[in-house]
Protein backbone atom coordinates (compact mmCIF):
# COMPACT_ATOMS: atom_id res chain seq x y z
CA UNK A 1 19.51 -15.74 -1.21
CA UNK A 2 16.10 -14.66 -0.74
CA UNK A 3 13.94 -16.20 2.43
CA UNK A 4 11.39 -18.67 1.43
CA UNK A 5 9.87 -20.43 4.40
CA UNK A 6 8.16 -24.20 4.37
CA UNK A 7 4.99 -22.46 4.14
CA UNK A 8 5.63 -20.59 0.81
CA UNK A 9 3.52 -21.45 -2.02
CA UNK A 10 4.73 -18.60 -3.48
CA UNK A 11 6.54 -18.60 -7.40
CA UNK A 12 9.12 -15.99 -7.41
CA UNK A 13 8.99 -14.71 -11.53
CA UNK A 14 10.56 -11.92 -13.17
CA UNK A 15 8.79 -9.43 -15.57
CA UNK A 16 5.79 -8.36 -13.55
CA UNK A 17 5.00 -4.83 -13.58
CA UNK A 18 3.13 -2.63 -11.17
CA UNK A 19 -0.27 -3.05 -12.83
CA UNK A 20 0.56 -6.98 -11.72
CA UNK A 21 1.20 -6.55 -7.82
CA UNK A 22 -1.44 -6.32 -5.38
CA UNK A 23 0.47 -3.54 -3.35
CA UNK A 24 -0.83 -1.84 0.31
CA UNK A 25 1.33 0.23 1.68
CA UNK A 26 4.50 0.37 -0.47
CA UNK A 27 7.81 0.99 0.98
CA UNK A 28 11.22 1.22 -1.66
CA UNK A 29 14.87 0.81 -0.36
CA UNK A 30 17.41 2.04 -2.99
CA UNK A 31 20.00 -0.30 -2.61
CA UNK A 32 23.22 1.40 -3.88
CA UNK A 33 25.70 -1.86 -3.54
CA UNK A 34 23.87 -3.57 -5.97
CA UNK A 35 21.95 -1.12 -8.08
CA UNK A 36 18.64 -2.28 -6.79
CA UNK A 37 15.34 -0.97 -5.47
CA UNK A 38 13.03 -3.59 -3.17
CA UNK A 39 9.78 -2.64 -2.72
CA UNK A 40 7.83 -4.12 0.40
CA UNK A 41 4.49 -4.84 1.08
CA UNK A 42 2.45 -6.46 2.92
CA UNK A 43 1.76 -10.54 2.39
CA UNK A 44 -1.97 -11.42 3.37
CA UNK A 45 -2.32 -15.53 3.97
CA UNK A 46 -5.94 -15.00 1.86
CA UNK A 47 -4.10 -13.47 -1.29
CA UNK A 48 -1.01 -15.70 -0.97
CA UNK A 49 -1.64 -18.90 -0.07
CA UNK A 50 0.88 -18.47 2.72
CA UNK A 51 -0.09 -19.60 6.35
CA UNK A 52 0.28 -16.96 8.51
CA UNK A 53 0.75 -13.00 8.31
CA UNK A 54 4.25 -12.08 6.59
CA UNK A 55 6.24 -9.00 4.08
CA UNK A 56 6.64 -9.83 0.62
CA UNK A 57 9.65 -8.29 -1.61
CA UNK A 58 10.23 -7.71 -5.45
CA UNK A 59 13.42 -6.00 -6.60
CA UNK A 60 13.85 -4.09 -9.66
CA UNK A 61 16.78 -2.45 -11.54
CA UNK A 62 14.71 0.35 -13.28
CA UNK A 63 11.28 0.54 -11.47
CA UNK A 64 9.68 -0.69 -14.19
CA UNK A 65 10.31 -5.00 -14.38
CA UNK A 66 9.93 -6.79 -11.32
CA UNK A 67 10.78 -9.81 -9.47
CA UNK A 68 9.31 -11.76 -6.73
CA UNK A 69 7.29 -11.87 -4.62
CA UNK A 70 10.12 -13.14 -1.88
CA UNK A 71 9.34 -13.44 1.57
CA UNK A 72 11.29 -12.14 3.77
CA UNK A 73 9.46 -12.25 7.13
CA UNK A 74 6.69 -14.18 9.03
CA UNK A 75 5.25 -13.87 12.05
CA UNK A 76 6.63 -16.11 14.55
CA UNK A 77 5.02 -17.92 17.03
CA UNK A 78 5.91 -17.28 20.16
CA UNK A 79 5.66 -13.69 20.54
CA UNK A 80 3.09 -10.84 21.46
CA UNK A 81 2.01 -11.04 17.79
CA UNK A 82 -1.16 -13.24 16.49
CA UNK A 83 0.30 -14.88 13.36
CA UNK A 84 -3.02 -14.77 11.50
CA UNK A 85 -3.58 -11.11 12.39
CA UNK A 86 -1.97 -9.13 10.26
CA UNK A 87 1.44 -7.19 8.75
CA UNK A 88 0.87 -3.48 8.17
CA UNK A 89 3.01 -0.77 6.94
CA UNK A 90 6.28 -3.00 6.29
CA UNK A 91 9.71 -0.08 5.56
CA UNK A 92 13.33 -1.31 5.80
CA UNK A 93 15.92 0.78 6.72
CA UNK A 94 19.46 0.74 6.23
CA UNK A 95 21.38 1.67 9.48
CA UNK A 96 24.55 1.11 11.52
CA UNK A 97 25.34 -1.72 8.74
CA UNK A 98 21.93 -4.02 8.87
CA UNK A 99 18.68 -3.62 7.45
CA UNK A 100 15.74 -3.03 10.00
CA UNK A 101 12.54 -4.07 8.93
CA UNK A 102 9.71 -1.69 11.02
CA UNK A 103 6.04 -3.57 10.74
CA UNK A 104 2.62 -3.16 12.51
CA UNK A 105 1.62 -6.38 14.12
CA UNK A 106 -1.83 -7.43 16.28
CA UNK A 107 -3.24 -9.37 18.02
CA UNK A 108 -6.72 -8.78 18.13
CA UNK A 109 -7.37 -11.49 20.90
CA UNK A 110 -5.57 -9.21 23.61
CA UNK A 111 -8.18 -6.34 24.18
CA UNK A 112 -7.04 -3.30 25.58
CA UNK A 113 -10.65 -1.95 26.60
CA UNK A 114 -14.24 -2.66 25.40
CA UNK A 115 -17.73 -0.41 26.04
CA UNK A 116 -18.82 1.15 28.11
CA UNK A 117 -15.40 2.19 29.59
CA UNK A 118 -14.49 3.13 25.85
CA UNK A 119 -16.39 4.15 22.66
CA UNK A 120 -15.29 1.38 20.42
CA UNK A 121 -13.17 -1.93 21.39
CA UNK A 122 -9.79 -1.57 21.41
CA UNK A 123 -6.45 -4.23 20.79
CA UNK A 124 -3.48 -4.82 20.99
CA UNK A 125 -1.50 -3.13 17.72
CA UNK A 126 1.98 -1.62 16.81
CA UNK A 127 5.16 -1.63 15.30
CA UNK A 128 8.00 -4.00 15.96
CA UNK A 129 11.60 -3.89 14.49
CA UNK A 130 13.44 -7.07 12.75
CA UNK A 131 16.63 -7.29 11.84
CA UNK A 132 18.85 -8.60 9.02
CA UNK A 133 22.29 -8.49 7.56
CA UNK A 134 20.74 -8.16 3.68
CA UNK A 135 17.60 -6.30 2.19
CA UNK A 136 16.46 -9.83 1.31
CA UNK A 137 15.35 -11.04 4.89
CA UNK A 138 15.14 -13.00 6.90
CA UNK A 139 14.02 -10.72 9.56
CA UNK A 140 14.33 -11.48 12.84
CA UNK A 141 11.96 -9.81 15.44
CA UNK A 142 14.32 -8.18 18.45
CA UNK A 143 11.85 -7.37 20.94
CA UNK A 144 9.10 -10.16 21.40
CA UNK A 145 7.10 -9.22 23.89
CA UNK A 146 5.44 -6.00 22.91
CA UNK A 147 5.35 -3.35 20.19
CA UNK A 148 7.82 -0.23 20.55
CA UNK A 149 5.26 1.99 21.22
CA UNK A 150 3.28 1.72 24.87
CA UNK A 151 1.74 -1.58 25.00
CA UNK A 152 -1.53 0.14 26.42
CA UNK A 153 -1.56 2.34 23.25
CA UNK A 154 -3.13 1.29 19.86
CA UNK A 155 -0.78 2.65 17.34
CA UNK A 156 0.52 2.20 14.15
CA UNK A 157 2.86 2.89 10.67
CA UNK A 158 5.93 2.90 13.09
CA UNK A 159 9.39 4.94 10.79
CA UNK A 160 12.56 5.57 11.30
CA UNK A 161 13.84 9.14 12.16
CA UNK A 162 17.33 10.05 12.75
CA UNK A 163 17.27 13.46 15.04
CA UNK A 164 20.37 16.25 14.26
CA UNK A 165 22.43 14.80 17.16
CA UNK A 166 22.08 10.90 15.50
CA UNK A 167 19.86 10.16 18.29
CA UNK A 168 17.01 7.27 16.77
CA UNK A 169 13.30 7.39 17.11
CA UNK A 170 10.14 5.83 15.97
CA UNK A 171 7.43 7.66 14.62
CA UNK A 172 4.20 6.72 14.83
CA UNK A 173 0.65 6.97 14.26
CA UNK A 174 -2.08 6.82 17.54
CA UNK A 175 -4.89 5.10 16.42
CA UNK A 176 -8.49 7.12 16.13
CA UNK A 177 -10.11 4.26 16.97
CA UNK A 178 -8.33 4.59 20.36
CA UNK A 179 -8.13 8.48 20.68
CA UNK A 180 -10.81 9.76 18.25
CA UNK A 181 -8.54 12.29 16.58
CA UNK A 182 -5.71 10.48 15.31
CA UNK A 183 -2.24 12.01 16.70
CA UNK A 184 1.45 11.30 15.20
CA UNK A 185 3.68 10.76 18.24
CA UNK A 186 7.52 9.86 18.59
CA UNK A 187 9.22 7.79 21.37
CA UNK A 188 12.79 7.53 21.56
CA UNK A 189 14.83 3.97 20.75
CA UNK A 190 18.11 3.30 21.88
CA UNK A 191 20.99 3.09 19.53
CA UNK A 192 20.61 -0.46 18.38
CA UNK A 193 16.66 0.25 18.10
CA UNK A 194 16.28 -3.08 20.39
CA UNK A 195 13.64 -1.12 22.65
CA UNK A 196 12.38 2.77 23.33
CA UNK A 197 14.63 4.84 25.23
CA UNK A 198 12.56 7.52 26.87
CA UNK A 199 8.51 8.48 27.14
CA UNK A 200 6.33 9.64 23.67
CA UNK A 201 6.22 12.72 22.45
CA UNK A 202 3.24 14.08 21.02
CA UNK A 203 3.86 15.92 17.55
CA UNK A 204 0.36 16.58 15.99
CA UNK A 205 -3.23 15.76 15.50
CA UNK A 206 -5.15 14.91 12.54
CA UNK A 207 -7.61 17.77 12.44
CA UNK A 208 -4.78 20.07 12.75
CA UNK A 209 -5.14 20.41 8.72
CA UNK A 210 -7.35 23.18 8.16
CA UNK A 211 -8.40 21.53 4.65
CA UNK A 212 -10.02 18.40 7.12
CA UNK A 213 -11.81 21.29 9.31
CA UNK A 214 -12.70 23.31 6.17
CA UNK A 215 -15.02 20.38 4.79
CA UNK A 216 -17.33 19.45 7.85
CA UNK A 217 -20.63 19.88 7.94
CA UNK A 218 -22.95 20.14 10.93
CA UNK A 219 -24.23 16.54 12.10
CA UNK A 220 -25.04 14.51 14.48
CA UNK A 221 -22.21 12.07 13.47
CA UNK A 222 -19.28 11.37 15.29
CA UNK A 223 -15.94 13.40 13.67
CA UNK A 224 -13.15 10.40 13.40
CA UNK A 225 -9.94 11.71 12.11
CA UNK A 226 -7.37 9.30 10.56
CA UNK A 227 -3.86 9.37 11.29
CA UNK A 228 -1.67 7.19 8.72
CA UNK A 229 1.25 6.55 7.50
CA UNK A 230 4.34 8.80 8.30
CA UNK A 231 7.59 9.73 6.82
CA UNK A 232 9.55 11.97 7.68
CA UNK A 233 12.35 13.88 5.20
CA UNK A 234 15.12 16.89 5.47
CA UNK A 235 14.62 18.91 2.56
CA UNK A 236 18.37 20.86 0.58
CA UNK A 237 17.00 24.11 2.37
CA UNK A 238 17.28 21.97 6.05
CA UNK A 239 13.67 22.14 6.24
CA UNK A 240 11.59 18.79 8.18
CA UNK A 241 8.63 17.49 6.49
CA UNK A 242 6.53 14.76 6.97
CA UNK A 243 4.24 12.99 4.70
CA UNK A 244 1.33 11.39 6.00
CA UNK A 245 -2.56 10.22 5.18
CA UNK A 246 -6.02 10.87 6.15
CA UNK A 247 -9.67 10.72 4.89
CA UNK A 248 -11.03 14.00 2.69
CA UNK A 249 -14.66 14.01 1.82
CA UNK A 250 -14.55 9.96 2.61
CA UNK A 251 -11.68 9.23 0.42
CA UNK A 252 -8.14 8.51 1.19
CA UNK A 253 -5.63 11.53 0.81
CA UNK A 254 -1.51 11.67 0.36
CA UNK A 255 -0.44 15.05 2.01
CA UNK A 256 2.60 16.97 3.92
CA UNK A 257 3.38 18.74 7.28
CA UNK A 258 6.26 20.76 8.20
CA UNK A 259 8.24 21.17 11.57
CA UNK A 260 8.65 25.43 11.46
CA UNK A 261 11.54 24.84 13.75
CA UNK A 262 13.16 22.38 11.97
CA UNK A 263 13.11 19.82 14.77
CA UNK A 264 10.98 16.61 15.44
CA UNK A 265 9.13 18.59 18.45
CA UNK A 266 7.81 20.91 15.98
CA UNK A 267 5.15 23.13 15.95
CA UNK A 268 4.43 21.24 13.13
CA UNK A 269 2.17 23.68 10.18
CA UNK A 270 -0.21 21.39 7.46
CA UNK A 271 0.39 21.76 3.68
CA UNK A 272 -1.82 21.20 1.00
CA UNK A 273 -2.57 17.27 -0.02
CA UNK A 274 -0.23 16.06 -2.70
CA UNK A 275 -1.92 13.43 -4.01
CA UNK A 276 -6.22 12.76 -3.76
CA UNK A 277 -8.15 10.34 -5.41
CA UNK A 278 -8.12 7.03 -3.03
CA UNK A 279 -4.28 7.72 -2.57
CA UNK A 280 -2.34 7.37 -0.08
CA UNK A 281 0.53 5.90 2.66
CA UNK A 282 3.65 7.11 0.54
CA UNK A 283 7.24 7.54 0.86
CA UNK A 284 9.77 9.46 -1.19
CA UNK A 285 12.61 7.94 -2.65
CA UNK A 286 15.33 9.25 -4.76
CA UNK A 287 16.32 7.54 -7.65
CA UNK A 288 19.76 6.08 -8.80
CA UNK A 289 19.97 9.13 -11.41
CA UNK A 290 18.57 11.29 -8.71
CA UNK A 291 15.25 12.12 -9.40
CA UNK A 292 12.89 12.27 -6.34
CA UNK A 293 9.85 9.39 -6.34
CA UNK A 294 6.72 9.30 -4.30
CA UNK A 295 5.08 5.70 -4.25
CA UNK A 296 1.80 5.37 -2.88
CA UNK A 297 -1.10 2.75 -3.09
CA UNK A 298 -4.36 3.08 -4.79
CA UNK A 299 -7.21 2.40 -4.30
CA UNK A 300 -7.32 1.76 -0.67
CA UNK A 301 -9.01 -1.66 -0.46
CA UNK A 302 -7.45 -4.76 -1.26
CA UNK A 303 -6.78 -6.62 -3.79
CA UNK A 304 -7.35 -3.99 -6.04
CA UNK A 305 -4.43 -1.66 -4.48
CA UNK A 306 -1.55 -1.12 -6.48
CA UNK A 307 1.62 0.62 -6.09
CA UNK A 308 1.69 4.51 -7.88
CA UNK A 309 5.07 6.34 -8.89
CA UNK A 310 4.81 10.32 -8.64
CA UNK A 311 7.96 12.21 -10.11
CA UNK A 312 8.55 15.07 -7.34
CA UNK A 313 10.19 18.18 -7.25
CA UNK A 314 12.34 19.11 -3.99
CA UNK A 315 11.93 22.93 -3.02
CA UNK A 316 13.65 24.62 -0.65
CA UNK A 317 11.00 24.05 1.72
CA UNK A 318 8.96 20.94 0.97
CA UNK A 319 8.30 18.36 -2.25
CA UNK A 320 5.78 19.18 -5.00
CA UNK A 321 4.41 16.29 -7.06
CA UNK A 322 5.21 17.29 -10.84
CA UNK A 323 3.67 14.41 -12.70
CA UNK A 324 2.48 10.86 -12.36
CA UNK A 325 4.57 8.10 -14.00
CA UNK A 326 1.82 6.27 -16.06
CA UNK A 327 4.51 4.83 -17.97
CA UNK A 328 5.62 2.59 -14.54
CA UNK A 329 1.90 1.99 -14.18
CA UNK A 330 0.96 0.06 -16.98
């Protein structure tokens, strides 16, 4: 059954559609054993009447009714993690039979570094991993005394990557606010993803995309480049790509790198955005008649956020969008 705690005010309903569900960074798992997709986002106390920082769930047989929300995590007390602080970036993943919930926690009371030493006061923030035997929670946090990542690094938008030898990893973003340009690193986890299993590795950097370089103009203000949400996919022609977000001309932007090796280590080469228009932090997912998906949020700022559906074509070599699935949207 689905994971309501004593704080849940929440109504669980059936019938809303994505026009209905205030949605920030949406994550689907296609659930094959029971013909289900759950899409996860965050649950903010302010929106939901819940007391502290949690993930909220609605399943769907056909992407297009939905049920919920369900919780099926909170933050615990207890832990490195300020209850009231926030849950980013919330993805489950299906692996070694249980369901692995990856989230960005905070706590913005543990400060990392403040001016002068630094340009801009820095916190503690990154991704844990819960675990669950269903898609339907409850999560359990495994490691409660720190994020994944470095505790002395501010990162984010933690994933799951699988390497060619099975070997696990996190990938993640390195917060701009900590670095200035915005990096996607990966550290390795061990094999039940309780903790990291090695030291990061750096992959890219935001203003590698020449389309980001292309648009500045001389100023005197600082150049901040946003790292954000990563995904990483194999595409049929064994090709690695990874999606990923940034600001273009002050507006959020959906687009796609690629490893010309084929590995994680890269050297990773910038595509062209998929998706503009205060888009962004998407995943792909493949249908149950096997159509690729890309769902993404827009706008940015919440409440108005909602989940977007893309149908996508899988090349050889990467994913093209094809057309926007308005009919999911309204």
């Amino acid at each position: 059954m689905p994971y309501n705690s004593a704080s849940d005010t929440l109504n669980p309903k059936k019938g809303h559609r994505l026009k209905d569900i205030p949605a920030h960074d949406p994550y689907v798992l296609v659930h094959k054993e029971t013909n289900t997709y759950y899409m996860y986002t965050t649950g903010i106390p302010q929106f939901t009447g819940l007391e502290r920082n949690g993930v909220l769930a609605y399943k769907s047989k056909d992407l297009n009714d939905w049920e919920g929300p369900y919780v099926v995590f909170e933050i615990p007390d207890g832990t490195w993690a300020h209850p009231q602080h926030g849950t980013w970036a919330p993805e489950v993943h299906h692996y070694h039979g249980k369901y692995y919930l990856f989230v960005t926690l905070h706590n913005q009371d543990s400060i990392l570094a403040e001016p002068p030493e630094v340009w801009k006061t820095t916190h503690l923030r990154g991704t844990s991993i819960a675990v669950s035997d269903s898609p339907e929670g409850p999560f359990g946090l495994i490691k409660k005394d720190g994020p994944v990542p470095p505790r002395d690094f501010m990162t984010l938008d933690g994933t799951l990557y699988e390497d060619e030898d099975g070997k696990p990893w996190m990938v993640y973003c390195h917060e701009w606010i900590q670095v200035i340009d915005g990096t996607f690193e990966a550290i390795p986890l061990k094999n039940d993803l309780s903790a990291a299993d090695g030291e990061p590795l750096h992959l890219f950097k935001a203003s590698d995309a020449p389309w980001l370089n292309a648009e500045i103009k001389p100023s005197v203000k600082p150049l901040n480049y946003v790292s954000d949400g990563c995904q990483l996919y194999r595409t049929k022609g064994g090709h690695l790509v990874m999606l990923w977000s940034s600001y273009s001309n002050g507006s959020y932007v959906q687009t796609i790198a690629r490893s010309k090796s084929g590995k994680l280590a890269g050297p990773w080469e910038q595509l062209e955005p998929l998706v503009a228009g205060d888009s962004g932090h998407g995943m792909l997912f493949k249908t149950f008649e096997g159509q690729w998906m890309l769902i993404l949020h827009q706008p940015f700022s919440t409440p108005e956020s909602r989940a977007k559906i893309y149908e996508v074509e899988e090349t050889e070599d990467s994913f093209k969008v094809v057309k926007p699935r308005v009919d999911l949207h309204m």
